[in-house]
Structure formats: C-alpha cells, structure tokens
C-alpha atoms as a PDB file:
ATOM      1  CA  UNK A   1     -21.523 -10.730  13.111  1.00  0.00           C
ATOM      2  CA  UNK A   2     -19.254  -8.693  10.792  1.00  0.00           C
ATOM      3  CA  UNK A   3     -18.189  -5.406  12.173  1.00  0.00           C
ATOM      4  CA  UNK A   4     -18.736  -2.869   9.551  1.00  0.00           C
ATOM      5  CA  UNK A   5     -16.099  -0.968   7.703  1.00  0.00           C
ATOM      6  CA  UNK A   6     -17.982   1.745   6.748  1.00  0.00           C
ATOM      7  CA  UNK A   7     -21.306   3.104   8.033  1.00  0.00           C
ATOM      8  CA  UNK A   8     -23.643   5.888   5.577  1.00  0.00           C
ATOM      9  CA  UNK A   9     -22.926   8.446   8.171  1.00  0.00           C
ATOM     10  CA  UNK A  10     -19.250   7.218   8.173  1.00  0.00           C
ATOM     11  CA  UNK A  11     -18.875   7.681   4.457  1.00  0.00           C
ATOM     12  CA  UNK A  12     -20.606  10.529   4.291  1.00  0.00           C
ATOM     13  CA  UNK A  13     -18.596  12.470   6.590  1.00  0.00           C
ATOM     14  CA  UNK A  14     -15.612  11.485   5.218  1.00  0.00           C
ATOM     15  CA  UNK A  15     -16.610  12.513   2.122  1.00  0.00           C
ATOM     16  CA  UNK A  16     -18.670  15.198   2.502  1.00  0.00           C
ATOM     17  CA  UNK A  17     -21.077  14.161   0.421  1.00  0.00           C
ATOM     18  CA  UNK A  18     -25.300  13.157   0.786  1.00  0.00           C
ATOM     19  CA  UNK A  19     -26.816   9.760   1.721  1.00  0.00           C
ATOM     20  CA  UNK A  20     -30.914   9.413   1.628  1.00  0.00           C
ATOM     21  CA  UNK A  21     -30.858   5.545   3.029  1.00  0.00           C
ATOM     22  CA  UNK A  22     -29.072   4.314   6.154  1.00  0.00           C
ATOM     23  CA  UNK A  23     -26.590   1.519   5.598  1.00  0.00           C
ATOM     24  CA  UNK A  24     -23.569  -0.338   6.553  1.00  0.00           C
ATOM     25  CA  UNK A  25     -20.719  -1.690   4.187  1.00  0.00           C
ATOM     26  CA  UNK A  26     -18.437  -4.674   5.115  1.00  0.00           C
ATOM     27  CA  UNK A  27     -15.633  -3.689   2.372  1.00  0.00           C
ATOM     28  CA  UNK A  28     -14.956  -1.802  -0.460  1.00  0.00           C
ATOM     29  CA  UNK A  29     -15.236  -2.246  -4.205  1.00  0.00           C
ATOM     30  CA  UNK A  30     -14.590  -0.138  -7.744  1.00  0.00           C
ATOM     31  CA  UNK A  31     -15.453  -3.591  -9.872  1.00  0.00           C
ATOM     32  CA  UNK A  32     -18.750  -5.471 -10.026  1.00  0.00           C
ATOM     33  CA  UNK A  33     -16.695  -8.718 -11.381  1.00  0.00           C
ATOM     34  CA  UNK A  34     -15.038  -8.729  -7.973  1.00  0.00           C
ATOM     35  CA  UNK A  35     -17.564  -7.236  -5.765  1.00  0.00           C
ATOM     36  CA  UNK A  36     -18.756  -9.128  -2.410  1.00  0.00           C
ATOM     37  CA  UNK A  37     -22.094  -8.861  -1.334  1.00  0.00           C
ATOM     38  CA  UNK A  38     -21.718  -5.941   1.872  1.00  0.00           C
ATOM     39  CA  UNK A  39     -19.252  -4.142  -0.415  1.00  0.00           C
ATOM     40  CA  UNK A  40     -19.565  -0.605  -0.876  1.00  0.00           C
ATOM     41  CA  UNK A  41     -19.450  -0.043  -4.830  1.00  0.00           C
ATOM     42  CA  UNK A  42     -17.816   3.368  -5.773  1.00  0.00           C
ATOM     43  CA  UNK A  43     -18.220   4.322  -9.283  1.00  0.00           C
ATOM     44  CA  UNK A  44     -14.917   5.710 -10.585  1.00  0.00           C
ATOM     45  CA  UNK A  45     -14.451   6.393 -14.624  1.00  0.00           C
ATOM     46  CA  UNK A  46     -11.743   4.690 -16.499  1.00  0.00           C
ATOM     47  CA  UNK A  47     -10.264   5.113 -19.663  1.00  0.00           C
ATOM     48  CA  UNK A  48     -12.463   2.658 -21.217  1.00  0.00           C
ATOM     49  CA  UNK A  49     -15.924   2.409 -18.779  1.00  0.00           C
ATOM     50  CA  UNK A  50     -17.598   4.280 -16.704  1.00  0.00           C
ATOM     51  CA  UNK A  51     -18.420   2.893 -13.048  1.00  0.00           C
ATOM     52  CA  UNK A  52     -21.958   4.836 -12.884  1.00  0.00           C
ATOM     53  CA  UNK A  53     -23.223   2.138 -15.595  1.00  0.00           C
ATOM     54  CA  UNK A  54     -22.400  -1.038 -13.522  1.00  0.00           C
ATOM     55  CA  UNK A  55     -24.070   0.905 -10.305  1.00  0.00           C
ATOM     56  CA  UNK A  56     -27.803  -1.117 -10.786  1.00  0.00           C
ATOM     57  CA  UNK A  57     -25.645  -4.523 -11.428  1.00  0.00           C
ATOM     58  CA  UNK A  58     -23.289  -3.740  -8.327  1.00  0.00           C
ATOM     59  CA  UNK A  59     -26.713  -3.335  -6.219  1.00  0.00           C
ATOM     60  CA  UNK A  60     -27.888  -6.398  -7.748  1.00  0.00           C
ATOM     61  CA  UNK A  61     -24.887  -8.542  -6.333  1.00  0.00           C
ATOM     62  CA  UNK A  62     -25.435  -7.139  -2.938  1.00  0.00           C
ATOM     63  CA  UNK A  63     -23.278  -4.183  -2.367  1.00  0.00           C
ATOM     64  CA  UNK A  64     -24.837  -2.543   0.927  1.00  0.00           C
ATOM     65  CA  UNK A  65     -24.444   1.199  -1.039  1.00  0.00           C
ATOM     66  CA  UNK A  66     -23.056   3.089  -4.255  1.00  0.00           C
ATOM     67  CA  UNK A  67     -20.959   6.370  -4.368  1.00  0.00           C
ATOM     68  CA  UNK A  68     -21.941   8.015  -7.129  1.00  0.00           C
ATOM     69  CA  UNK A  69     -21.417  12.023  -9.050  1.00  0.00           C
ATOM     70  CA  UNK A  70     -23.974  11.886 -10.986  1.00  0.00           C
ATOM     71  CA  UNK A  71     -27.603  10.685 -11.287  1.00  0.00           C
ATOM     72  CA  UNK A  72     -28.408   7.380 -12.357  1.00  0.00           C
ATOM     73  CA  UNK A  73     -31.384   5.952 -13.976  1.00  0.00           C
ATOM     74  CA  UNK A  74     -34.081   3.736 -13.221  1.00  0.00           C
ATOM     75  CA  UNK A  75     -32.980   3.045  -9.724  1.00  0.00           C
ATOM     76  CA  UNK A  76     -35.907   2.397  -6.890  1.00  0.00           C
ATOM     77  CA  UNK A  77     -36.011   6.312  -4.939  1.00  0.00           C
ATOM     78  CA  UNK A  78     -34.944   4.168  -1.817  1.00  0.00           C
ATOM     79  CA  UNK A  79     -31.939   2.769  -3.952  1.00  0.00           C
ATOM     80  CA  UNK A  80     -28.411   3.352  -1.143  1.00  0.00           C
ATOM     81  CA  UNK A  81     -26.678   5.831  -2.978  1.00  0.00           C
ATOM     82  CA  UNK A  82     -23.701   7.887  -1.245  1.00  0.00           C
ATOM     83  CA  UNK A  83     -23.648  11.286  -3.628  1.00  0.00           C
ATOM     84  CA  UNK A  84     -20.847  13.106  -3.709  1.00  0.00           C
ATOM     85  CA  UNK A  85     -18.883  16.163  -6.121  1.00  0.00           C
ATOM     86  CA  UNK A  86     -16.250  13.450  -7.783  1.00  0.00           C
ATOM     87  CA  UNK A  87     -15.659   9.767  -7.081  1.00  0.00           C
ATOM     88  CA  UNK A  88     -12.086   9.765  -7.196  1.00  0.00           C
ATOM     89  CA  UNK A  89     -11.595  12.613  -4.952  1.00  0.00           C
ATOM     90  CA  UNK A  90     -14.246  10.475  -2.684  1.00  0.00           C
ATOM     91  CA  UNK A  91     -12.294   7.251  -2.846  1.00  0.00           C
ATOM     92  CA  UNK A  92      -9.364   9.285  -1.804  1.00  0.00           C
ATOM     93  CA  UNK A  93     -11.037  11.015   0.929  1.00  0.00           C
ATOM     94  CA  UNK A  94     -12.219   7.348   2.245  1.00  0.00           C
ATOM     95  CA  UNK A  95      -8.761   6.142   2.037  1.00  0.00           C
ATOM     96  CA  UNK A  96      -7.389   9.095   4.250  1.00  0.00           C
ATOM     97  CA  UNK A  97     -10.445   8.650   6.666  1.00  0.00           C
ATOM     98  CA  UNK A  98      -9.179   5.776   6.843  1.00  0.00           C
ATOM     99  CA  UNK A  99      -5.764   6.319   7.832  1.00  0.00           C
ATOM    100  CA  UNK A 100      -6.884   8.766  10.199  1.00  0.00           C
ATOM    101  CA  UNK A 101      -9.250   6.464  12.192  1.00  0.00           C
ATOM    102  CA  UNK A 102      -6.257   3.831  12.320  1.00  0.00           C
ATOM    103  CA  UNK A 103      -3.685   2.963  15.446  1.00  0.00           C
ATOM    104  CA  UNK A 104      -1.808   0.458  12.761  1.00  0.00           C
ATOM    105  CA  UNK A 105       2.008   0.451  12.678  1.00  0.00           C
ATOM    106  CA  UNK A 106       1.661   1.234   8.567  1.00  0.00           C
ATOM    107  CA  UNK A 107       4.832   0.289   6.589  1.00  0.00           C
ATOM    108  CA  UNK A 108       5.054   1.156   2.805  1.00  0.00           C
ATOM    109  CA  UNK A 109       6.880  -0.473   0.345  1.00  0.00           C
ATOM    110  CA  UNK A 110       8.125   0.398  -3.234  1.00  0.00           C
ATOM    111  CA  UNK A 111      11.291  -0.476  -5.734  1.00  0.00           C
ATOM    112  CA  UNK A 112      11.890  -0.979  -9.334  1.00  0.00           C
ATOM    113  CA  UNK A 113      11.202  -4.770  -8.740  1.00  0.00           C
ATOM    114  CA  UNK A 114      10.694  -6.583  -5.650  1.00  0.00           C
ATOM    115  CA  UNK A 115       7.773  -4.515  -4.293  1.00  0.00           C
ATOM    116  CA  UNK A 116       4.865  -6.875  -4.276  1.00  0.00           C
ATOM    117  CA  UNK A 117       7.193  -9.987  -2.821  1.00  0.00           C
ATOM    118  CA  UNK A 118       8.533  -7.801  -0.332  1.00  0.00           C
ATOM    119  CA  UNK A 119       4.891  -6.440   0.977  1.00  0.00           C
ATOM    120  CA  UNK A 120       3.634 -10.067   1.037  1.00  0.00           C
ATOM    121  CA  UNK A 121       6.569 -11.322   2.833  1.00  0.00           C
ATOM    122  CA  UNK A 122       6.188  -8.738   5.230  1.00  0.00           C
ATOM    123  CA  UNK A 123       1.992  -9.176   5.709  1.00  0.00           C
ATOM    124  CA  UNK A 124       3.014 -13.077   6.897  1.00  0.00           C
ATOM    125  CA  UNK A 125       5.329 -11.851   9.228  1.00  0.00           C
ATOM    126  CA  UNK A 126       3.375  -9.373  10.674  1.00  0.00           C
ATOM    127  CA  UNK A 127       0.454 -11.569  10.544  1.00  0.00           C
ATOM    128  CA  UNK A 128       1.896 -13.653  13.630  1.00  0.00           C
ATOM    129  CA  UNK A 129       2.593 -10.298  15.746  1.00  0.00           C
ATOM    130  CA  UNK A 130      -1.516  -9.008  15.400  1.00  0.00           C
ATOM    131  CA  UNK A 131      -4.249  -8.689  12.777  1.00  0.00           C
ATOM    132  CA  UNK A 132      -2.341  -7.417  10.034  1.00  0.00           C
ATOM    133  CA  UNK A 133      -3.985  -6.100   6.188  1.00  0.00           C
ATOM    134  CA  UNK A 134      -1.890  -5.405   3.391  1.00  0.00           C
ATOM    135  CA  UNK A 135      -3.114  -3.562   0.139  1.00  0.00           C
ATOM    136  CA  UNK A 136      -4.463  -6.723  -2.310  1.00  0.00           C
ATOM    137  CA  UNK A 137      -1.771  -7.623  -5.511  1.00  0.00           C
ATOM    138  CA  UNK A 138      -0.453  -4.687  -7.473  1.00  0.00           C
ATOM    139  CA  UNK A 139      -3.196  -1.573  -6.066  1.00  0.00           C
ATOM    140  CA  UNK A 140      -0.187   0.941  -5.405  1.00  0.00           C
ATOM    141  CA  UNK A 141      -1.307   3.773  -7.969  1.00  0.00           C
ATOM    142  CA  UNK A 142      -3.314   6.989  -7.333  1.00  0.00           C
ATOM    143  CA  UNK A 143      -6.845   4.801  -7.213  1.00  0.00           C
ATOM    144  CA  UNK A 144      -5.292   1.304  -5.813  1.00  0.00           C
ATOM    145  CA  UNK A 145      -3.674   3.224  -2.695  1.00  0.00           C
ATOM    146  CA  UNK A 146      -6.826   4.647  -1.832  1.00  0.00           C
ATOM    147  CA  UNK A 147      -8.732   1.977  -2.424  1.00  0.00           C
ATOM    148  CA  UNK A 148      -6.280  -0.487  -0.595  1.00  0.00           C
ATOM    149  CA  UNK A 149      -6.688   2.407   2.510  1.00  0.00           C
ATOM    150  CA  UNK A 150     -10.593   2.612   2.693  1.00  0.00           C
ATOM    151  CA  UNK A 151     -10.321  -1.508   2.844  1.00  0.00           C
ATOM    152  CA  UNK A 152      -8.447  -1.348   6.182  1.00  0.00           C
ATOM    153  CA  UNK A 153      -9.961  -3.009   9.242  1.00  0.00           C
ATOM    154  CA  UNK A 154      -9.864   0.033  11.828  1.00  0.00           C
ATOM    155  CA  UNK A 155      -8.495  -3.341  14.001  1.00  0.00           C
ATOM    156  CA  UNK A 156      -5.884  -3.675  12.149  1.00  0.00           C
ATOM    157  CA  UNK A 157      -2.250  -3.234  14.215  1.00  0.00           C
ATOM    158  CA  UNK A 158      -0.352  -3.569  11.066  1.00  0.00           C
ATOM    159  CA  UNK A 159      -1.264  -2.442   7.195  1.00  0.00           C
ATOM    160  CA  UNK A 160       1.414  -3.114   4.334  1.00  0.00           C
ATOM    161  CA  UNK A 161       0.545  -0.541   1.582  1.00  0.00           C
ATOM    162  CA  UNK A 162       2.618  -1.067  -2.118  1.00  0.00           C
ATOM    163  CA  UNK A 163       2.742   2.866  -3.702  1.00  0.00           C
ATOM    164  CA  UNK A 164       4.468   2.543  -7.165  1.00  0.00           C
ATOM    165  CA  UNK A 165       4.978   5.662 -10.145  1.00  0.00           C
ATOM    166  CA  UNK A 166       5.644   6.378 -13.481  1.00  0.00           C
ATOM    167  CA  UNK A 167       5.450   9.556 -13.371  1.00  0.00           C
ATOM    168  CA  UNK A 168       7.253  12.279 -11.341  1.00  0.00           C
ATOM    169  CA  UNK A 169       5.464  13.479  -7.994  1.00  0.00           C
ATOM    170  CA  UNK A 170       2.999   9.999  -8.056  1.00  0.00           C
ATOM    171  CA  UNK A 171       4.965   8.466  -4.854  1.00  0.00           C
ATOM    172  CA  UNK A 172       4.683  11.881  -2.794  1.00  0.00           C
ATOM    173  CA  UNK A 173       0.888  12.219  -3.252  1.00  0.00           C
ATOM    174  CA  UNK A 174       0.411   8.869  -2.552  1.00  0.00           C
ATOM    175  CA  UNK A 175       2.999   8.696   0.131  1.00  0.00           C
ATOM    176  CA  UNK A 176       1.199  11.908   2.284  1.00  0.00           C
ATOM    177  CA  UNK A 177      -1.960   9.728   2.221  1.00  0.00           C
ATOM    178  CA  UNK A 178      -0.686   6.287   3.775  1.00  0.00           C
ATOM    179  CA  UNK A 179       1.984   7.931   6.175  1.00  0.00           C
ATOM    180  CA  UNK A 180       3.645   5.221   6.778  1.00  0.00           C
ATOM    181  CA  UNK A 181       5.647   4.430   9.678  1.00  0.00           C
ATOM    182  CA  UNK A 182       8.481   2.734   8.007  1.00  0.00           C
ATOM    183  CA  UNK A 183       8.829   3.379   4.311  1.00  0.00           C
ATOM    184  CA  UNK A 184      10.903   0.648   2.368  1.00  0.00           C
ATOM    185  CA  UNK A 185      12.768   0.846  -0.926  1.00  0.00           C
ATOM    186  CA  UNK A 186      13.757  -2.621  -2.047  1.00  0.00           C
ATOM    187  CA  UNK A 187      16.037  -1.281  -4.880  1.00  0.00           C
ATOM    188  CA  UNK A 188      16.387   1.224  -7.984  1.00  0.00           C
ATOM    189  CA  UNK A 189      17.155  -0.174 -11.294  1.00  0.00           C
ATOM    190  CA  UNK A 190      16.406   0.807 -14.754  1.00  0.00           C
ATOM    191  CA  UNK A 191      12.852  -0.380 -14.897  1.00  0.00           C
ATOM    192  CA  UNK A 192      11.295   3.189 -15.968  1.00  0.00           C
ATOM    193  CA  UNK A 193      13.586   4.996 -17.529  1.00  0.00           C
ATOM    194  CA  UNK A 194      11.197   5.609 -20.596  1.00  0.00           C
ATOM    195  CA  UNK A 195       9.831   7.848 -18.625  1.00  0.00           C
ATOM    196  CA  UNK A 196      12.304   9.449 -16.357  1.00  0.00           C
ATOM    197  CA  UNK A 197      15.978  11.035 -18.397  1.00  0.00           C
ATOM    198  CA  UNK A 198      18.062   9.073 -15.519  1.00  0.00           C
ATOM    199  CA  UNK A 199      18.340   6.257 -13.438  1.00  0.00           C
ATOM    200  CA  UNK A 200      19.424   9.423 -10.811  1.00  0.00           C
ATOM    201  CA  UNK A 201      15.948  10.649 -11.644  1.00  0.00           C
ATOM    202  CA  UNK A 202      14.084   7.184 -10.776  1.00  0.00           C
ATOM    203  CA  UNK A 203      16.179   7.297  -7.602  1.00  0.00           C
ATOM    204  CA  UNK A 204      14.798  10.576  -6.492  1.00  0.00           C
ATOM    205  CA  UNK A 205      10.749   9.585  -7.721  1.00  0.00           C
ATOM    206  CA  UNK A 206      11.619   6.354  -5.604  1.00  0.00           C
ATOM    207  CA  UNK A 207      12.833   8.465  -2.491  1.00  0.00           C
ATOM    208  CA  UNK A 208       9.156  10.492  -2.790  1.00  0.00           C
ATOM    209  CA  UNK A 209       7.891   7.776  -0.476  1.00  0.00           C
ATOM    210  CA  UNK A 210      10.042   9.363   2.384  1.00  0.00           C
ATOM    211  CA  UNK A 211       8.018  12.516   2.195  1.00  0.00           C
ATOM    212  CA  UNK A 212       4.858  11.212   4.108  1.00  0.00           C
ATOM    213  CA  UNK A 213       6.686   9.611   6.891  1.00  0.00           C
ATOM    214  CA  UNK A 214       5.591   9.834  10.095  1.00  0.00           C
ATOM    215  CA  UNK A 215       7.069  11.601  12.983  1.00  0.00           C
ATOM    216  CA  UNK A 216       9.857   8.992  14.382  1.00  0.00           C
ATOM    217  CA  UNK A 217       9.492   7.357  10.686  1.00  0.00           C
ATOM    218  CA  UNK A 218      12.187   4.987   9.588  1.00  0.00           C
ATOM    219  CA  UNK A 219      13.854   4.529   6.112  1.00  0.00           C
ATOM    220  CA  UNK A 220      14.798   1.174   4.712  1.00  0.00           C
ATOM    221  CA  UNK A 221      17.345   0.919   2.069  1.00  0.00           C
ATOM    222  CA  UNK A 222      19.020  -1.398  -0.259  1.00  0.00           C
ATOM    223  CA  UNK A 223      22.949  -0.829   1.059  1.00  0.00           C
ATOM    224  CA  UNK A 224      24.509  -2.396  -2.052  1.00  0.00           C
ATOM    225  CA  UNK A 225      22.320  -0.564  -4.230  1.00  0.00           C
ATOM    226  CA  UNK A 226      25.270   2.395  -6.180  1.00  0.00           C
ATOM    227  CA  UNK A 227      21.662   4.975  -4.923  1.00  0.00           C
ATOM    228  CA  UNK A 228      22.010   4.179  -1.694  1.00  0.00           C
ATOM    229  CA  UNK A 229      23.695   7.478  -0.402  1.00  0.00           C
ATOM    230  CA  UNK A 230      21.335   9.375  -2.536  1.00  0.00           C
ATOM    231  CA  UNK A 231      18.251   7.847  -1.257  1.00  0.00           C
ATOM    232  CA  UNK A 232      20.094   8.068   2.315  1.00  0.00           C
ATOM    233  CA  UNK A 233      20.351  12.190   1.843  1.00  0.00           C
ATOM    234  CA  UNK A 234      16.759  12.437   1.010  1.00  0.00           C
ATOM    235  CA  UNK A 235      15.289  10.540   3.634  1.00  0.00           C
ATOM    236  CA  UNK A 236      17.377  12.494   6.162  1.00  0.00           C
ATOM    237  CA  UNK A 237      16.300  15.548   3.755  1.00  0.00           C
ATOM    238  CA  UNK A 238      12.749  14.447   4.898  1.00  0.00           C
ATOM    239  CA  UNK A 239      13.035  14.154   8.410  1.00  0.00           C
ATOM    240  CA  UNK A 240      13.691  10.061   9.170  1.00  0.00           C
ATOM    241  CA  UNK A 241      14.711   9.412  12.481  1.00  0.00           C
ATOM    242  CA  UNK A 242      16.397   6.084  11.158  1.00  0.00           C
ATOM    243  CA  UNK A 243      17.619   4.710   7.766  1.00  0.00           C
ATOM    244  CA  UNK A 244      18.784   0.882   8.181  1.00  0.00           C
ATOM    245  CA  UNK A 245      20.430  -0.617   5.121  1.00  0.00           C
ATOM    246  CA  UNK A 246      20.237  -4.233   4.147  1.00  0.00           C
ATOM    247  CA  UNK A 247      22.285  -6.300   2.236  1.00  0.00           C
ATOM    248  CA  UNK A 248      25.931  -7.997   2.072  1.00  0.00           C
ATOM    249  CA  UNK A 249      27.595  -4.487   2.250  1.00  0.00           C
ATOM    250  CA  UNK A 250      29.744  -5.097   5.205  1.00  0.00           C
ATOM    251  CA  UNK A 251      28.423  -1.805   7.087  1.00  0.00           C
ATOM    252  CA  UNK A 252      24.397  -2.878   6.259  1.00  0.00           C
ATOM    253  CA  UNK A 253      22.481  -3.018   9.328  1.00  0.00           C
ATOM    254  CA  UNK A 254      20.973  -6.219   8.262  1.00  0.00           C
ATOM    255  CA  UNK A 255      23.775  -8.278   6.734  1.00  0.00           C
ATOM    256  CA  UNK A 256      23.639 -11.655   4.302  1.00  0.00           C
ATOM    257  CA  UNK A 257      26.056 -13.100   5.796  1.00  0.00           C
ATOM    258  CA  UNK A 258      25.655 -16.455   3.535  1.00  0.00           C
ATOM    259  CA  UNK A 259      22.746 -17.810   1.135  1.00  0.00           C
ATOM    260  CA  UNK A 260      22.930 -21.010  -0.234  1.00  0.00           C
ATOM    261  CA  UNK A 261      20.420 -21.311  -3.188  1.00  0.00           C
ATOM    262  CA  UNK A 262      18.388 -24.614  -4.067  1.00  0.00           C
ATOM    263  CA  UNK A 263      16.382 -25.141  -6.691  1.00  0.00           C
ATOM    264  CA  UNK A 264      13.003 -24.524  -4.543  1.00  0.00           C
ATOM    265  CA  UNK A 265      14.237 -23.033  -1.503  1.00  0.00           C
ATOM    266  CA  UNK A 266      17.278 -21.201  -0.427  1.00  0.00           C
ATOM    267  CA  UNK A 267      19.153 -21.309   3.283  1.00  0.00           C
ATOM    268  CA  UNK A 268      19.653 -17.630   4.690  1.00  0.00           C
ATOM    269  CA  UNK A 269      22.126 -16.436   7.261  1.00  0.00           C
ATOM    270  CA  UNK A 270      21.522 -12.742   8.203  1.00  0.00           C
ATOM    271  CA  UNK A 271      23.415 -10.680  11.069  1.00  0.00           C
ATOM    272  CA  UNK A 272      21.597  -8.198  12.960  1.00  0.00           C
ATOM    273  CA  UNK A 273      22.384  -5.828  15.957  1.00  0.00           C
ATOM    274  CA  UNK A 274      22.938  -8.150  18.589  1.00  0.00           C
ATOM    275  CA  UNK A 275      22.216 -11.571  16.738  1.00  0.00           C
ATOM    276  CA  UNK A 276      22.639 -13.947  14.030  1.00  0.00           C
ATOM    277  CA  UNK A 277      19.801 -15.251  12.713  1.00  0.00           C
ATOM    278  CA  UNK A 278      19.526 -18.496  10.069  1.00  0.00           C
ATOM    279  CA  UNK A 279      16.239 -19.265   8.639  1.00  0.00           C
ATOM    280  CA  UNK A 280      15.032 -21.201   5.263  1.00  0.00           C
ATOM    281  CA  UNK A 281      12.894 -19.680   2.801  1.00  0.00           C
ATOM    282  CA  UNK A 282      10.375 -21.980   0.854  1.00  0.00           C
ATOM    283  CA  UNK A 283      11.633 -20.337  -2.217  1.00  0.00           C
ATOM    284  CA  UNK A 284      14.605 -20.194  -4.980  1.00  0.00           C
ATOM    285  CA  UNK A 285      16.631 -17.370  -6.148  1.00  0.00           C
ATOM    286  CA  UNK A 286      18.408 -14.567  -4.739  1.00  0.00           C
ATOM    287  CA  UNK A 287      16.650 -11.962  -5.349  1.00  0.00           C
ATOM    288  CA  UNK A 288      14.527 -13.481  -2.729  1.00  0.00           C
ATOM    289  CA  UNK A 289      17.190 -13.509  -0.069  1.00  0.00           C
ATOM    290  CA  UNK A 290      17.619  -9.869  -0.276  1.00  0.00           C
ATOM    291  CA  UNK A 291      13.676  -9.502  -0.292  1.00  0.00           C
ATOM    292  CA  UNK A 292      13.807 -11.504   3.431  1.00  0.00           C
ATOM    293  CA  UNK A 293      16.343  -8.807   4.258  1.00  0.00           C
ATOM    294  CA  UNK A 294      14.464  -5.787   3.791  1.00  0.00           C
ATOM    295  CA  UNK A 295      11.225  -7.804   5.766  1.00  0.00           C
ATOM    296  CA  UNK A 296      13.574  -7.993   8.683  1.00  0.00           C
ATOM    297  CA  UNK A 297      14.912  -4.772   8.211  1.00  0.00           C
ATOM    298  CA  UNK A 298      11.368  -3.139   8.438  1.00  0.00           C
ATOM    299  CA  UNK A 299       9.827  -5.519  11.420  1.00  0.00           C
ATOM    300  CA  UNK A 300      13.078  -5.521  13.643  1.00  0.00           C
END
C-alpha cells in the first residue's frame, strides 16, 4: 500500500484553505501531460495557460484532488477540490509544510553550470546511505522549488533540491524555503550577465543560497574559482559553521590530486582530511571531475 504524501486535512492545513471531500494524494502535479493517477493536481497560471482549465482532465486521469482559486465549471458537487486564496502562494505553502514535517539531511545545490550534474551525482550517492529524493531535472525556480518540496517523502533521510536565478533576490526566497543543511555552489561564471552589470554581481545572487542555511549549516565552494573569497565572506556573513573548498587549489579541503581523462570515463584521485581516495567515473570530461569533488565535499 502506498503511504500517502498528502492527506485533504494535510493540505488543507498547510494551506489554509477549504476541502468539501476527504482524500489522499500519493504525489504532486502542476501538468496533466505528466500527471500520475494519486497525484494531487494544483492549478497554477502561466504565461500562456491557465491550470484551472485542465482541472476536469487532471480528475479524469486520476488525480486523488485539485487545488484550485477559483470556481470551476461543470464539475460533479462531490468533485475533490482543495480551495484556497492563490495557487502559487498554496504550492509554496505545501512545499514549506513540507520541509517542516521533514528529519532529511537537505543539501542545495546551485552554479552557473554544473548544477543539475552535481545534484544527480549527489542523489546516487546518497541513495546508498538511506532513502534519498532529489528535486526532478531543472525545477529550481520560484514554482519548481516548491513543487520539488511538496513531492518529498516525509521518509526521506536525504533531499537534493537545485534553486537557480536570474534575477536578484530569487536564490534567497527560495533558499529560506528549502533550508538546507549544506548549501553547494559548483562555480560562478559569466552565464547571466545579461541580467546582472557584473560577474561580482552573479557572485553575490549565487551566495543568496547561504541565507537559508540551517543552524550548524555548511558552505561548499569552488576553491579555484577567482569568487571564492567573496562567496567565502558571505557565507561566514550568513552564519556557516563550515565552508570546505574543492578543487586542485593546494589549500582545498577536497583536493584533485590527478584526473586522467578518457574518452568515456575519466580516473579521479582526490585527497581528503585523513585519506586519499581514487575512484573512476563512468563519464568523460573534466568538468565532471570537479563535479565528483563538490559530491564529496557535501557528503563527507
């Protein structure tokens, strides 16, 4: 038997809003074209669509409810409809019910480029230590983060969450929601700049992510990125208890110490506190050695 993830009463105190029906969702969805029967459908508005219109076809594919703002029409009086003031705000206030509820070691990861790798990586490792959920492909903006929260087991020991910006102030909002544990930066690089009027001022959206961390919370850095003693002052500036820098810096906490590159795998040799460590990854380039670095950096 599935254990549900959310419950009416569940969803309806975390949301404050109104349920008629009694029901009980096994996951959580905002698209009808990837919906699972059991999901709960919430009906957000998009530049293009609105989410209330696809509520009869979500119900139609199975999902157990709908969260909805507004009336919709020619649904049976029993249909299971979750009503609340604004969808949005409701998916967020799942995704923080969420974190609440949850014992999980939470890491969060972001970067100019590397991000998605680098949580993936990290959701295998973790996956051998205890159930472990990471936030599904690119969902790191101010709906995926939510949405990637409200889809966590309450099981779960470890959740991988991706937060990513283009905008000023979109990390720290996002950030203050996951609380994560450990909070990684793979690297800064000019990969927004068309909206930022520095590579400085990436840096500091980038170090945002530092500003939910948890009491104890440790910061994971590129060391051979030229930001690194910027992103180093803010995370102290935020209260980290720990910053440990990867890379082939010789004073980075995790060190490549040698990486031989093949054309589908590459041979890594890293040096830790205490140990040496030589491992093979199934995959080419070394951009991809430095990725393995920051995984060991934020599981070690």
């Amino acid at each position: 038997m599935v254990t549900p993830l959310w419950t009416a009463q569940d969803a309806a105190v975390a949301t404050g809003g109104l349920s008629a029906s009694d029901w009980a969702a096994t996951g959580v969805s905002i698209d009808t074209r990837s919906l699972s029967a059991g999901d709960l459908f919430v009906a957000l508005r998009g530049p293009n669509h609105d989410g209330h219109d696809f509520v009869a076809a979500a119900l139609a594919r199975g999902a157990a409810a709908a969260v909805v703002d507004r009336d919709i029409p020619d649904l049976p009086m029993a249909a299971p409809l979750l009503r609340i003031a604004d969808t949005l705000a409701g998916l967020a206030a799942l995704g923080a019910a969420a974190r609440g509820r949850s014992s999980a070691r939470v890491i969060a990861v972001t970067g100019s480029v590397g991000k998605t790798g680098t949580k993936e990586a990290l959701r295998l490792a973790l996956a051998a230590c205890g159930p472990t959920f990471a936030s599904a492909g690119g969902l790191n903006n101010h709906w995926g983060a939510p949405l990637s929260l409200a889809r966590t087991p309450p099981a779960a020991a470890y959740g991988i969450f991706e937060l990513g910006m283009n905008h000023p102030g979109e990390i720290g909002v996002l950030t203050r929601v996951v609380r994560p544990h450990v909070a990684v930066i793979t690297t800064v690089e000019p990969a927004h700049l068309g909206f930022f009027p520095s590579l400085e001022a990436v840096a500091d959206a980038k170090a945002e992510i530092f500003l939910g961390l948890e009491p104890g919370g440790i910061a994971v850095l590129n060391r051979d990125n030229r930001h690194f003693d910027r992103l180093s002052a803010a995370a102290m500036r935020a209260g980290a208890a720990e910053i440990i820098g990867f890379g082939t810096y010789r004073e980075a906490t995790v060190r490549l110490v040698d990486c031989v590159l093949g054309p589908r795998s590459s041979t890594i040799e890293a040096a830790l506190p205490g140990a040496v460590l030589r491992f093979a990854l199934p995959l080419p380039g070394r951009h991809w050695a430095m990725n393995s670095l920051a995984v060991l950096a934020a599981v070690a």
